[in-house]
Protein backbone atom coordinates (compact mmCIF):
# COMPACT_ATOMS: atom_id res chain seq x y z
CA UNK A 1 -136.80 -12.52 155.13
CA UNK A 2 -133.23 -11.86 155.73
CA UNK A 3 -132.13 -13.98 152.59
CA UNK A 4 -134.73 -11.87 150.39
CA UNK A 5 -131.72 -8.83 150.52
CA UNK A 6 -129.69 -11.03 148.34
CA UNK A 7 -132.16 -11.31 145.56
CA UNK A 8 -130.42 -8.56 144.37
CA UNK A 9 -127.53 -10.82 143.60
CA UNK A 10 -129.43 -13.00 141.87
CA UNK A 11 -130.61 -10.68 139.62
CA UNK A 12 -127.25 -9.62 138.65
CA UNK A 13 -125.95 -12.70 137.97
CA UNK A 14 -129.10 -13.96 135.88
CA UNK A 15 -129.19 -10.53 134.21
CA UNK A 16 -125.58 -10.36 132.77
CA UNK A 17 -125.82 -14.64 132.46
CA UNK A 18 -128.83 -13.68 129.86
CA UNK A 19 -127.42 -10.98 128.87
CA UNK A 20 -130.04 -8.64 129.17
CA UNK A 21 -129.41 -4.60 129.30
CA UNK A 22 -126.56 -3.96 131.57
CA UNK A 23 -128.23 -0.53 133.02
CA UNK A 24 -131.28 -2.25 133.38
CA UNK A 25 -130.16 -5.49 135.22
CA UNK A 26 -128.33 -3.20 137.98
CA UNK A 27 -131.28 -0.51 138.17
CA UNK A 28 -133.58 -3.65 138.78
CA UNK A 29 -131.60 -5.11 140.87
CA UNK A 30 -130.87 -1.87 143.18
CA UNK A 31 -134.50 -1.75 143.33
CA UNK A 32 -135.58 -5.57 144.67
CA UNK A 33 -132.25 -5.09 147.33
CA UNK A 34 -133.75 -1.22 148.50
CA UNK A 35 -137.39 -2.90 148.98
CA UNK A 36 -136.45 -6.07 150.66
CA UNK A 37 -134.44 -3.98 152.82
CA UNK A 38 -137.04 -1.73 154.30
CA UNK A 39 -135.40 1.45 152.47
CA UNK A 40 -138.21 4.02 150.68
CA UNK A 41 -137.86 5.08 147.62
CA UNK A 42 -137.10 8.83 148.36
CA UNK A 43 -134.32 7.28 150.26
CA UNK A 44 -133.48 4.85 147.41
CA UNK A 45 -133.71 7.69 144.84
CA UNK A 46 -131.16 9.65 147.09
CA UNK A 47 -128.44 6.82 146.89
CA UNK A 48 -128.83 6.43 143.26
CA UNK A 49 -127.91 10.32 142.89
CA UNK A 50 -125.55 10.35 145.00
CA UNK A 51 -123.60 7.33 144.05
CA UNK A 52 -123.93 9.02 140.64
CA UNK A 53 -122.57 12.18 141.37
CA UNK A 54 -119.84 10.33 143.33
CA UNK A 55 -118.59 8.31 140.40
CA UNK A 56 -119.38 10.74 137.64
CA UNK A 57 -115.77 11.43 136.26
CA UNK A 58 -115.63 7.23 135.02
CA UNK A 59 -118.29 8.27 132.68
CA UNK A 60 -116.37 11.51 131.25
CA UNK A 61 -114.70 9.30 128.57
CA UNK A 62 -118.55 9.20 126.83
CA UNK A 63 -117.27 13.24 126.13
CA UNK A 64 -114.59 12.40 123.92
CA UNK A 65 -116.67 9.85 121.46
CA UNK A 66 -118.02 12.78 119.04
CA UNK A 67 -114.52 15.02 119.14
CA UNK A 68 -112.60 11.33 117.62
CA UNK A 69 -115.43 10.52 115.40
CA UNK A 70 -115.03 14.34 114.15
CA UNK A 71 -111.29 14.32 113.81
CA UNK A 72 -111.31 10.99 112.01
CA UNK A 73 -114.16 12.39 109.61
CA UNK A 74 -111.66 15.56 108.96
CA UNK A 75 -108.77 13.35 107.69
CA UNK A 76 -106.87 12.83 111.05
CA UNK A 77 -106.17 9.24 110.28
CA UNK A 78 -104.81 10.08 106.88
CA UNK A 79 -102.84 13.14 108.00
CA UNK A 80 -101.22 10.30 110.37
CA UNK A 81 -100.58 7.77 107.54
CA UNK A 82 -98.72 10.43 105.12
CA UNK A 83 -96.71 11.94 108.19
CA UNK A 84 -95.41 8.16 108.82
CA UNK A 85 -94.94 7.16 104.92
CA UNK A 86 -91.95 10.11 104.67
CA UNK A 87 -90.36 9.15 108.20
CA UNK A 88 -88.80 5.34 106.97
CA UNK A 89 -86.50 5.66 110.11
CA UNK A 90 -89.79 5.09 112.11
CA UNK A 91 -90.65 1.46 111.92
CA UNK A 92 -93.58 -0.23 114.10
CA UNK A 93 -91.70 -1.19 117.10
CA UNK A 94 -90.00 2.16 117.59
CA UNK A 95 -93.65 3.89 117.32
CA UNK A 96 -95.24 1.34 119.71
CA UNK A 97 -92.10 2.10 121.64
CA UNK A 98 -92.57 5.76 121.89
CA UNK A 99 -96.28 5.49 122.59
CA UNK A 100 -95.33 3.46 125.68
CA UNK A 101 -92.95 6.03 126.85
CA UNK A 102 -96.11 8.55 126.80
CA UNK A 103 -98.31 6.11 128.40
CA UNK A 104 -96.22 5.41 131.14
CA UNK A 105 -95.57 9.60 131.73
CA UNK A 106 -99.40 9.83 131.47
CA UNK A 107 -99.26 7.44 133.96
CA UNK A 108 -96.55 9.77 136.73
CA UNK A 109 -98.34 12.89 136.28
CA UNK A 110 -102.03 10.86 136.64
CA UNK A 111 -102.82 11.45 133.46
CA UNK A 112 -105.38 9.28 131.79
CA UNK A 113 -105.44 8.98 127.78
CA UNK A 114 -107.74 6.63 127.73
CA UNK A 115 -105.52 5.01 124.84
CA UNK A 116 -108.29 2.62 123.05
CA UNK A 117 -110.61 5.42 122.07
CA UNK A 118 -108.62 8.26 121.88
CA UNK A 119 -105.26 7.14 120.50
CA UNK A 120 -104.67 3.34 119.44
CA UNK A 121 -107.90 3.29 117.18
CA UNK A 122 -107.25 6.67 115.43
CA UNK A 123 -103.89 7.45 115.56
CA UNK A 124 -101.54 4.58 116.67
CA UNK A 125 -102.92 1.38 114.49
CA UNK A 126 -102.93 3.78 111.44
CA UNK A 127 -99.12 5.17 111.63
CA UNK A 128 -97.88 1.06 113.10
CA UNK A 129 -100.01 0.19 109.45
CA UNK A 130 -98.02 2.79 107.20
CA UNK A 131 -94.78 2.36 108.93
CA UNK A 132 -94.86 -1.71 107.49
CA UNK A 133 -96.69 -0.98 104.52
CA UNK A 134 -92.98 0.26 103.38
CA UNK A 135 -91.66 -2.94 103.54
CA UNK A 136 -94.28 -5.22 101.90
CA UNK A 137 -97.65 -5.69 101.76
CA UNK A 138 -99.70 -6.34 104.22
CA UNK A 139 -102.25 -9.20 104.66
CA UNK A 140 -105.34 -9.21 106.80
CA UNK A 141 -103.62 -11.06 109.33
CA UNK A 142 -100.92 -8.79 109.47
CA UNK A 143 -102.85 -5.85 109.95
CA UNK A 144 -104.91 -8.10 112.51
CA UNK A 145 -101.92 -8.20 114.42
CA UNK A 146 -100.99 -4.96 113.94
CA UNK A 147 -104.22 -4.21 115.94
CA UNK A 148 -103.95 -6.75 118.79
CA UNK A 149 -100.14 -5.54 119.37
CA UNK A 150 -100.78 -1.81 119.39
CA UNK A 151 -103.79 -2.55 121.67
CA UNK A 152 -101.78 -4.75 123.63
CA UNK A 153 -98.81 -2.32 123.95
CA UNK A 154 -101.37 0.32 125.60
CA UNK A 155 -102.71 -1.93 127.71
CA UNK A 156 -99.20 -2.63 128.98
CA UNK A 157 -98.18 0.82 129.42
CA UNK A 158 -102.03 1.83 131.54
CA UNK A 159 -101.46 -1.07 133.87
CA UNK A 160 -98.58 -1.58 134.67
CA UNK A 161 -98.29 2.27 135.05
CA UNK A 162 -101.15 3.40 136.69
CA UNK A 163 -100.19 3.31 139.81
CA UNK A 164 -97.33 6.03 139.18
CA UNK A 165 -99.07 8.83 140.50
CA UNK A 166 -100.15 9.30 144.31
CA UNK A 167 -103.40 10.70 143.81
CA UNK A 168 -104.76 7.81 141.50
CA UNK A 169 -107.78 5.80 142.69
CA UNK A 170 -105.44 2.56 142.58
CA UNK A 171 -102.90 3.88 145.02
CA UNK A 172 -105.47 5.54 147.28
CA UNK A 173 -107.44 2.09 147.04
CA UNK A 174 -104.44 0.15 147.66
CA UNK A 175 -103.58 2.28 150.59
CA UNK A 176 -106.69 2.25 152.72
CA UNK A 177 -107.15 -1.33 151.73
CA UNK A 178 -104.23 -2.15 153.51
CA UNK A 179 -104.78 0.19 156.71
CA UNK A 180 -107.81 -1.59 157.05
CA UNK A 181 -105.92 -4.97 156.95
CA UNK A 182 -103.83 -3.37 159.87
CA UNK A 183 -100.90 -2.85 157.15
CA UNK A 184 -100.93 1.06 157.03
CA UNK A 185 -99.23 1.63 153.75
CA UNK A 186 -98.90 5.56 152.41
CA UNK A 187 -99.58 6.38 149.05
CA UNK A 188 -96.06 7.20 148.37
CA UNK A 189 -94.92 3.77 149.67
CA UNK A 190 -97.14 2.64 146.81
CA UNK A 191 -96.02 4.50 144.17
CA UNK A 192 -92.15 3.82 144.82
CA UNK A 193 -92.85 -0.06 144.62
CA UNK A 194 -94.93 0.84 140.89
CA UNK A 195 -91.60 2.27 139.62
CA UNK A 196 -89.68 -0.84 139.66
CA UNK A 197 -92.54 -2.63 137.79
CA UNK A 198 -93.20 -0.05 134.93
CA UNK A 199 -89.56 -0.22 134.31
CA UNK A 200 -89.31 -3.70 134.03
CA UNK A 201 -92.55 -3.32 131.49
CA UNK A 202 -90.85 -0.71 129.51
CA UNK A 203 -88.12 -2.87 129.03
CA UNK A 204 -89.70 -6.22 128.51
CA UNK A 205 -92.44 -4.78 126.24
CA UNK A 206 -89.71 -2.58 123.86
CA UNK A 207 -87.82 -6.17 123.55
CA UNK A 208 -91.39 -7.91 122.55
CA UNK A 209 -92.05 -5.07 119.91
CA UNK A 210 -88.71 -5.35 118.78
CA UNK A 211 -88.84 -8.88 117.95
CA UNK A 212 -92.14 -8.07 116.35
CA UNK A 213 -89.88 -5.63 114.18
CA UNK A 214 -87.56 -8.90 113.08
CA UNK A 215 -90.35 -11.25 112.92
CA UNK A 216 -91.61 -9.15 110.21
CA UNK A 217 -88.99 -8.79 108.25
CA UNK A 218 -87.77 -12.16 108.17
CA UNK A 219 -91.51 -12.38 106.46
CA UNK A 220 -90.68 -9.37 104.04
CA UNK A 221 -87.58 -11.47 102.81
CA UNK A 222 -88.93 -14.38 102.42
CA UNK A 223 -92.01 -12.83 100.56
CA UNK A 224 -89.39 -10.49 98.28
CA UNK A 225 -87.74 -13.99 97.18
């Protein structure tokens, strides 16, 4: 009877193996552990709620889907494209470069742009596009990887900076993780060991999109003979 609690496992793993509805699967499988484990519904109900309630700021993100659809439907995105177009200085490293920079400050003072939604897509991609669309045309793979390296650039700058701030969920993890390892770490202990990292990151990744910068116009020569 004991093994029966596990079923719940099970179900997960099938469930997302099948790919069946994600909510579903873990409702279903929250379920079949509560029953097998002698827990009542009320009780059940209670813990769903709760662990809801608990966890609610992950899902605040949803909040934001309408305002970018809005601001892209306004003209954002072209706004974006013309403001890049009459600033030639600004080529696509030294824009993926500067995005970093705000990432990783987002990052000390525990702020969370949620880059993919609320920035790469609508704003960053966009003004990376116009700034090489001055030198030559672009093909589909080169906007392609236009994509993949602004994405990737953000995805530097929210890891490897996320644990800047004391109060994050990473460093607070990280901390009582270790406490109850018998390693008591504070939270600050945490975040001075992050800096070294996301400076290392800052520099490695402005290097990578700066050879992205020669890469392309080696290509932009070639193409113009």
């Amino acid at each position: 009877m004991e093994h029966l609690k596990l079923l719940g496992i099970v179900i997960i793993v099938v469930g997302f193996a099948l790919k069946w509805d994600t909510t579903a699967v873990v409702v279903l499988a929250a379920v079949v552990t509560a029953v097998f484990s002698g827990m009542s519904i009320p009780a059940l109900l209670t813990t769903l709620g709760q662990s809801f309630v608990d966890n609610r700021m992950v899902s605040l993100f949803f909040l934001t889907l309408p305002m970018i659809g809005l601001v892209e439907s306004h003209g954002l995105k072209e706004v974006a494209v013309n403001g890049i177009q009459k600033l030639k200085k600004l080529t696509p490293s030294r824009i993926l470069n500067i995005y970093l920079v705000i990432r990783e400050l987002g990052g000390v003072f525990g702020i969370s742009l949620s880059g993919q939604v609320q920035f790469v897509r609508p704003l960053i991609t966009p003004m990376v596009t116009a700034a090489a669309e001055t030198k030559r045309k672009l093909t589909d793979k080169d906007i392609d990887l236009i994509k993949a390296r602004s994405a990737a650039t953000d995805n530097f700058g929210n890891f490897f900076a996320q644990n800047l701030f004391v109060a994050t969920a990473g460093v607070l993890l990280i901390a009582s993780t270790m406490k109850s390892l018998n390693h008591p770490v504070e939270p600050m202990q945490v975040v001075l060991a992050s800096i070294p990292v996301a400076l290392i990151t800052l520099v490695i990744v402005a290097i990578y999109n700066r050879w992205f910068d020669r890469q392309f116009e080696q290509q932009s020569h070639k193409g113009g003979k």
